[in-house]
Structure formats: structure tokens, C-alpha cells
N, C-alpha and C. Protein backbone atom coordinates (compact mmCIF):
# COMPACT_ATOMS: atom_id res chain seq x y z
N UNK A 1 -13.86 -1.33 -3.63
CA UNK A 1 -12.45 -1.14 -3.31
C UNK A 1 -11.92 -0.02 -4.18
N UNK A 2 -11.71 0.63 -3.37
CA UNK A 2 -11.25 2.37 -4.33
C UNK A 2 -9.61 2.06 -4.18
N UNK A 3 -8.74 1.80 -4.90
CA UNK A 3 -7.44 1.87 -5.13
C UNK A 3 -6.61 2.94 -5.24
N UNK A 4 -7.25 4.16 -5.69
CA UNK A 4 -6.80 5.67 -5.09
C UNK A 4 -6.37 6.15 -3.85
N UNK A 5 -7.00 5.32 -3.05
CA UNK A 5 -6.62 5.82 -1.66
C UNK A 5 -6.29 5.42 -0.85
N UNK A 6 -5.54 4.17 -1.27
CA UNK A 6 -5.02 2.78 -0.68
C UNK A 6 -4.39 3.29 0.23
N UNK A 7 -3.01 4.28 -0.19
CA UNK A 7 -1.98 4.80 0.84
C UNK A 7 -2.49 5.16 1.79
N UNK A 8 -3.37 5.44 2.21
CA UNK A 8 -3.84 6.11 3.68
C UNK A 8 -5.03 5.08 4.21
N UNK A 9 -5.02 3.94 3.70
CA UNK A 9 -5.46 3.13 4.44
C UNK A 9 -4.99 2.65 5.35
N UNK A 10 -5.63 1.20 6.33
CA UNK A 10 -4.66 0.84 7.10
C UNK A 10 -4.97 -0.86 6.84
N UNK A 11 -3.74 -1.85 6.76
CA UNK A 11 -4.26 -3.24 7.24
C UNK A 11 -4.94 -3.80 7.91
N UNK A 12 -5.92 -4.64 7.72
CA UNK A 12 -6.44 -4.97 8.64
C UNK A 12 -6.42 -6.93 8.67
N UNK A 13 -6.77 -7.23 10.04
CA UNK A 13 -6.34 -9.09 10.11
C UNK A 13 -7.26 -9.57 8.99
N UNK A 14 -6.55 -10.71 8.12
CA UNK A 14 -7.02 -11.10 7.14
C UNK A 14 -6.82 -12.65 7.16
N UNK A 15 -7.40 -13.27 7.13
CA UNK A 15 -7.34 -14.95 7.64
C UNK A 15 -8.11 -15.64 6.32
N UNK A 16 -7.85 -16.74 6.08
CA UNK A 16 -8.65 -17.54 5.25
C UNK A 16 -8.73 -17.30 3.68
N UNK A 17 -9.05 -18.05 2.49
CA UNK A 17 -8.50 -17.98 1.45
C UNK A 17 -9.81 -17.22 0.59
N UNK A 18 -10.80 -16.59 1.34
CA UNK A 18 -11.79 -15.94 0.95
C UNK A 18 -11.34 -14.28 0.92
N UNK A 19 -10.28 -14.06 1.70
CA UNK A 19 -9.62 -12.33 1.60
C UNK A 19 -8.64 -13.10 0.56
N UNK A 20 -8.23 -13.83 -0.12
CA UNK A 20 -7.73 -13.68 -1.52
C UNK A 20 -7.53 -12.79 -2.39
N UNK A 21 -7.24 -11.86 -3.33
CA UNK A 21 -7.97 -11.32 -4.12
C UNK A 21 -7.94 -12.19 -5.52
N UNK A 22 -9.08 -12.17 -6.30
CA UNK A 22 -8.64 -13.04 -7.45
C UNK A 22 -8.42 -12.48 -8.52
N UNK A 23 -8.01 -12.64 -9.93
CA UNK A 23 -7.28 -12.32 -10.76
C UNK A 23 -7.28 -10.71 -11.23
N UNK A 24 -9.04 -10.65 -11.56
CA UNK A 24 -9.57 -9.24 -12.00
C UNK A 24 -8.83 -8.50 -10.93
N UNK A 25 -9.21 -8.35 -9.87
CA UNK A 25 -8.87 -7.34 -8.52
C UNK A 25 -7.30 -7.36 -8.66
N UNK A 26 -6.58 -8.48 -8.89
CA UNK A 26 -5.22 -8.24 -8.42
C UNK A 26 -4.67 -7.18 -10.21
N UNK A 27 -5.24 -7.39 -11.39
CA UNK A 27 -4.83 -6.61 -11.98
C UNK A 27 -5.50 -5.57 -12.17
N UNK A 28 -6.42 -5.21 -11.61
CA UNK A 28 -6.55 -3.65 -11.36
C UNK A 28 -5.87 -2.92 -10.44
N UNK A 29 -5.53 -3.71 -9.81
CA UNK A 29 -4.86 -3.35 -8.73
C UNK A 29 -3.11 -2.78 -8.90
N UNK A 30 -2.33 -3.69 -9.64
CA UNK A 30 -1.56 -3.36 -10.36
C UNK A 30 -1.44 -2.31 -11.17
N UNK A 31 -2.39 -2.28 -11.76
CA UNK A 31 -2.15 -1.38 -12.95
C UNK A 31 -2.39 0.45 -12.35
N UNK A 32 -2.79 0.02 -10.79
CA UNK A 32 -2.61 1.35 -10.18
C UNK A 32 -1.32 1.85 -9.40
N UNK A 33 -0.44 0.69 -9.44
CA UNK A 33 1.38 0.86 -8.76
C UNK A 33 2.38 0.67 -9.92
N UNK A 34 2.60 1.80 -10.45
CA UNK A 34 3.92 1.44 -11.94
C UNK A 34 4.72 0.83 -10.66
N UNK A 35 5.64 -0.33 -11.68
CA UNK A 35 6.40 -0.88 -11.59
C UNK A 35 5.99 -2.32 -10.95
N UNK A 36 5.11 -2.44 -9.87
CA UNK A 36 4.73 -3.41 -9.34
C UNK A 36 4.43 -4.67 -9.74
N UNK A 37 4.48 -6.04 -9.64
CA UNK A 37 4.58 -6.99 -10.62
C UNK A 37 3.75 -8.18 -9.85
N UNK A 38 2.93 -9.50 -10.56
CA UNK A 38 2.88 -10.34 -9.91
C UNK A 38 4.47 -11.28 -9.76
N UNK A 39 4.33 -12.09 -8.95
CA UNK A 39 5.53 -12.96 -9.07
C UNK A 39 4.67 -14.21 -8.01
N UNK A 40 5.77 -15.26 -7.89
CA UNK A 40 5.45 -16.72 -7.40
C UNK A 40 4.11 -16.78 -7.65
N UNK A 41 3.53 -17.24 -9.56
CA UNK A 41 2.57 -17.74 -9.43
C UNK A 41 1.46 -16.91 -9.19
N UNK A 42 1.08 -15.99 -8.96
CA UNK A 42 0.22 -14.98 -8.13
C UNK A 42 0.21 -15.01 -6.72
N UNK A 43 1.00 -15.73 -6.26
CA UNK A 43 0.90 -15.89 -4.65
C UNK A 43 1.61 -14.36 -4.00
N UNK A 44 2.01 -13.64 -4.88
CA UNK A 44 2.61 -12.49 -4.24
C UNK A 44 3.03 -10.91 -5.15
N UNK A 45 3.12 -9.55 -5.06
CA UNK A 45 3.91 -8.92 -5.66
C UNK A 45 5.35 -8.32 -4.87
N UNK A 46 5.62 -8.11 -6.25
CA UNK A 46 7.18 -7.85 -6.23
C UNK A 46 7.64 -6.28 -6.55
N UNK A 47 8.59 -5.55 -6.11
CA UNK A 47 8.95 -4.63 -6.91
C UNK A 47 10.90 -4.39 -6.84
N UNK A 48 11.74 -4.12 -7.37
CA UNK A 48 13.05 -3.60 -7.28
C UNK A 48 13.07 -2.38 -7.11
N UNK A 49 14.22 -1.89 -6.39
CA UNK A 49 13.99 -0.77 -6.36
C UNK A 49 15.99 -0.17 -6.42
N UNK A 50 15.82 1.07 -7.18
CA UNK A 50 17.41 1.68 -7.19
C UNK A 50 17.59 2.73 -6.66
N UNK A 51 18.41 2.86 -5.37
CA UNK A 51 19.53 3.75 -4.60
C UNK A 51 20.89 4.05 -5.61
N UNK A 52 21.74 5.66 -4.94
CA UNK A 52 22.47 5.89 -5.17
C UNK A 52 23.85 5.09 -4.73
N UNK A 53 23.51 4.47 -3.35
CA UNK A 53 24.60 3.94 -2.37
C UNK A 53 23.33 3.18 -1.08
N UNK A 54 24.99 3.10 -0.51
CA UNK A 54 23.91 1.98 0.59
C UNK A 54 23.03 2.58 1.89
N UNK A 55 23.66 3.76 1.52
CA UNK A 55 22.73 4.59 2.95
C UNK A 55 21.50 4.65 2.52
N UNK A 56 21.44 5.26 1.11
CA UNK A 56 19.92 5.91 0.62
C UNK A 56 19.06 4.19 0.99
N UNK A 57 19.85 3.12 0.36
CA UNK A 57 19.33 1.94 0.34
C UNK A 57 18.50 1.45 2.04
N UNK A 58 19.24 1.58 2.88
CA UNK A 58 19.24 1.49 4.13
C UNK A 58 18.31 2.31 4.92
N UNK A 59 18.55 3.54 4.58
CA UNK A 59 17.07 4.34 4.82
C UNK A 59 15.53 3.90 4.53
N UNK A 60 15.90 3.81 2.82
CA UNK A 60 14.47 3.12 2.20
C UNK A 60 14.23 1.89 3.55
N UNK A 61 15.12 0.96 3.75
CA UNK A 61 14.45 -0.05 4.21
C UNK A 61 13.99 -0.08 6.06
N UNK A 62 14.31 1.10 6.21
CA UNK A 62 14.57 1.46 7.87
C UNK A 62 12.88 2.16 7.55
N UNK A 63 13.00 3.34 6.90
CA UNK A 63 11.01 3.48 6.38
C UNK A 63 10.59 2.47 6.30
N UNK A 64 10.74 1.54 4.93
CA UNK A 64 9.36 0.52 5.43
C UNK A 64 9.23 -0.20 6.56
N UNK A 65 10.46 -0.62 6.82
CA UNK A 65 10.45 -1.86 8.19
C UNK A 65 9.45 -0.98 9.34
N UNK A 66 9.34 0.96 9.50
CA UNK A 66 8.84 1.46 10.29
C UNK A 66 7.04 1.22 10.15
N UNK A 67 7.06 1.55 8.73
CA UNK A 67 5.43 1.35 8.36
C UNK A 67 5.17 0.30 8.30
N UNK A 68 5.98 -1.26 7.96
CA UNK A 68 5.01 -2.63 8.10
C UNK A 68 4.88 -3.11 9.63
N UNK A 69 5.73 -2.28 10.77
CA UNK A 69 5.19 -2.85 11.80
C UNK A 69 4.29 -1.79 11.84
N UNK A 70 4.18 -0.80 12.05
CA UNK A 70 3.10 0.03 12.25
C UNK A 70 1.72 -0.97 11.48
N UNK A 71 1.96 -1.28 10.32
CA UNK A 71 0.56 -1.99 10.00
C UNK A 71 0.56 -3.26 10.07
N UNK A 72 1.77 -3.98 10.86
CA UNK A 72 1.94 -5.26 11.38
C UNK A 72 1.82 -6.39 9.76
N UNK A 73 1.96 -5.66 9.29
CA UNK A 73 2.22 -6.56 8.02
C UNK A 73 3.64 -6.47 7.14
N UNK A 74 4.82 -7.74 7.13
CA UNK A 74 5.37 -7.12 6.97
C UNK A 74 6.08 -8.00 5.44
N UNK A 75 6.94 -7.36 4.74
CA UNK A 75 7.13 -8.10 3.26
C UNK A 75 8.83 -8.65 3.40
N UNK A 76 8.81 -9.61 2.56
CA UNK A 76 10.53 -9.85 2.02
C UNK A 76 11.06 -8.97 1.82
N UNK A 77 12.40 -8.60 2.18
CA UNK A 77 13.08 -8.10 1.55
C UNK A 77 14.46 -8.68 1.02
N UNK A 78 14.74 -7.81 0.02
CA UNK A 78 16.65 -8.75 -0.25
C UNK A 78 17.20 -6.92 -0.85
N UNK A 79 18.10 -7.30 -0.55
CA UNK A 79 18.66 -5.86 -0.93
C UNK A 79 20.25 -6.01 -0.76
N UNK A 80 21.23 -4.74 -1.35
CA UNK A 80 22.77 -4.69 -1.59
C UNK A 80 22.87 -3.38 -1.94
N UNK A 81 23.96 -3.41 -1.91
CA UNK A 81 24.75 -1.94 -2.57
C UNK A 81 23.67 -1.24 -3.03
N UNK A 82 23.08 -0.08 -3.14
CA UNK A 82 22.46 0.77 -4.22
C UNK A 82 21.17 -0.25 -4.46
N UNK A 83 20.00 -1.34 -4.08
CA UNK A 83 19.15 -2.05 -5.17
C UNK A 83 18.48 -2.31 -3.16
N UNK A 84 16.80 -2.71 -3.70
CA UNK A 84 15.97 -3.60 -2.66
C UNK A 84 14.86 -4.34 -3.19
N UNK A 85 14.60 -5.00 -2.85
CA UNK A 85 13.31 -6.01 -3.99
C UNK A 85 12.48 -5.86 -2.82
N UNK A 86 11.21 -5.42 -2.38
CA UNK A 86 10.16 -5.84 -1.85
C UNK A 86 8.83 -6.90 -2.21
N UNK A 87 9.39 -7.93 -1.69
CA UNK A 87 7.83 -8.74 -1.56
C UNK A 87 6.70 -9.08 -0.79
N UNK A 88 5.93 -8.73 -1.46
CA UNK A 88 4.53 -8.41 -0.12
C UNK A 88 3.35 -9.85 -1.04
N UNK A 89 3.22 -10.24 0.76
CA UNK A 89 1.95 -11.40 0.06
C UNK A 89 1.33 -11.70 1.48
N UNK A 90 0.92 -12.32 1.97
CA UNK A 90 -0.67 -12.46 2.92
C UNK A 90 -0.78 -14.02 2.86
N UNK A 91 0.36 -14.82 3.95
CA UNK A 91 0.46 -15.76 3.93
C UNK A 91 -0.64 -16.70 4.64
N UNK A 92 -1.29 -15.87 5.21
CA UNK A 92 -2.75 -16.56 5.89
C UNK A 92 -4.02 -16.74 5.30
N UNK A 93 -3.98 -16.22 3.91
CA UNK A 93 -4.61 -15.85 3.11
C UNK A 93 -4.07 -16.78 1.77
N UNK A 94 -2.82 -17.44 1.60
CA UNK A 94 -2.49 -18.19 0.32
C UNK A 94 -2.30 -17.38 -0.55
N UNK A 95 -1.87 -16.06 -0.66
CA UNK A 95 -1.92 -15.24 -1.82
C UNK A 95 -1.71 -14.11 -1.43
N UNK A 96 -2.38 -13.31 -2.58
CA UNK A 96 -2.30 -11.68 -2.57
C UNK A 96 -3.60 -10.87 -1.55
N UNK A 97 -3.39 -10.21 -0.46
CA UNK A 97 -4.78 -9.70 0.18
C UNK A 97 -4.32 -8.19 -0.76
N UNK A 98 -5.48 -7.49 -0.20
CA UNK A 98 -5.49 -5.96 -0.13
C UNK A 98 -4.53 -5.28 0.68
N UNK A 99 -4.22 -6.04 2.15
CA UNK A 99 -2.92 -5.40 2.68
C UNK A 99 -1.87 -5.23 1.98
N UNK A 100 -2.07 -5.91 1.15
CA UNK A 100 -0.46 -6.50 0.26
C UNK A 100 0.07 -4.83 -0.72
N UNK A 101 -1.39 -4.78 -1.34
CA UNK A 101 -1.65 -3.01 -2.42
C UNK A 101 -1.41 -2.04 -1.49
N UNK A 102 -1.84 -1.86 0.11
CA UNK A 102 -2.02 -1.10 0.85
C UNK A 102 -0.74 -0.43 1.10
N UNK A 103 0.24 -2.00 1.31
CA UNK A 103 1.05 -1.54 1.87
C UNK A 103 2.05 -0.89 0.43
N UNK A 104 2.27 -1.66 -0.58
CA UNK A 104 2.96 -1.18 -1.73
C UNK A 104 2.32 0.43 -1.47
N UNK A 105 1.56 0.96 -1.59
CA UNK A 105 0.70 1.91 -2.07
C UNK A 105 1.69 3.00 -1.21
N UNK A 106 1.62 2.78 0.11
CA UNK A 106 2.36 3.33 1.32
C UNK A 106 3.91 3.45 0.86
N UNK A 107 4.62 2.55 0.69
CA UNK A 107 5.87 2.31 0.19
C UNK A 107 5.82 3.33 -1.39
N UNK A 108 5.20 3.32 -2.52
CA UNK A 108 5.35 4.48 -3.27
C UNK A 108 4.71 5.52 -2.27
N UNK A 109 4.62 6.14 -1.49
CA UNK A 109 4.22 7.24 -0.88
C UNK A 109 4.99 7.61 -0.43
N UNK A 110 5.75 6.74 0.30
CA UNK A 110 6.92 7.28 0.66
C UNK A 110 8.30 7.83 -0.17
N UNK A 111 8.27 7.17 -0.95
CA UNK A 111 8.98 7.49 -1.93
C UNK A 111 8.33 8.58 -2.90
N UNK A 112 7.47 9.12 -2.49
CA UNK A 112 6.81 10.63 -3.62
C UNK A 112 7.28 11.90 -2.44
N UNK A 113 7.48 11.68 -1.02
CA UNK A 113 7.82 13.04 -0.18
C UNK A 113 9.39 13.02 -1.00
């Protein structure tokens, strides 16, 4: 699993608690998305994110909502004024998959144009 090149990967169907990733993988994995966090337990990551206002905010979330159906995977969101929290986890899976990095990975990508 090359984590460099996550962003231009794509999701793929992930079923059963064997696409898991377990601890090692999920913090290497991390430690390749600043900011990115475990949260609930390891069952998922998390990130916040800060806008100027609610458009920039609204945009951000109009991009991802475009790329998680495109990769049919799609995360929590909560968001307000200027702020968005994305949570990505792989509920068929009990946890964290690789879609989960893929898609974070995509989401900072978008945010580097």
C-alpha cells in the first residue's frame, strides 16, 4: 500500500471486517495527511476544517459531496459559518478501510489546486 498516491486512486467495494485496516496501517497512514486524526475509538477519521465565510465553506462541501459520489463513498459532515468537520469511516467494514485515506487524500488535493 503506497500512501503517496492515494489521491489518484479510486475506492473500491469493501465488505467484511478483513478490509479493516489495523493499527500499524491506520498510523502510517495518518502520519501521511497533516491534520487528520483518529476519532470514535478507531472506528473512523476526522478532520476540521477553516473557511473565510460561508460560501468558501459551501463550496468546500459542494467539491467533496462531488468526489464521494463519484467514488460512491461518502463521509459525515457538520459544518457552519466559516468551519466543516469531515468524517470518513467504512461502515461495512466496522472501521477504518483504505477508501477512508483515499478519499481524505482526494479532499487535501483538492484543497492544494
Amino acid at each position: 500500500m503506497n500512501p503517496d498516491n492515494l489521491s489518484t486512486r479510486h475506492c473500491q467495494p469493501r465488505k467484511g471486517k478483513e478490509h479493516a485496516l489495523d493499527h500499524a496501517q491506520v498510523a502510517e497512514l495518518l502520519s501521511r495527511l497533516p491534520g487528520w486524526q483518529l476519532h470514535n475509538d478507531g472506528k473512523a477519521i476526522v478532520k476540521d476544517f477553516s473557511f473565510n465565510d460561508f460560501h468558501h465553506t459551501l463550496g468546500f462541501i459542494n467539491a467533496v459531496g462531488f468526489m464521494a459520489n463519484q467514488e460512491d463513498h461518502h463521509p459525515d459532515i457538520d459544518a457552519g459559518y466559516g468551519h466543516c468537520q469531515l468524517l470518513w469511516s467504512t461502515h461495512d467494514v466496522g472501521g477504518v478501510s483504505l477508501n477512508d485515506f483515499i478519499c481524505a487524500a482526494r479532499v487535501e488535493a483538492l484543497l492544494a489546486r
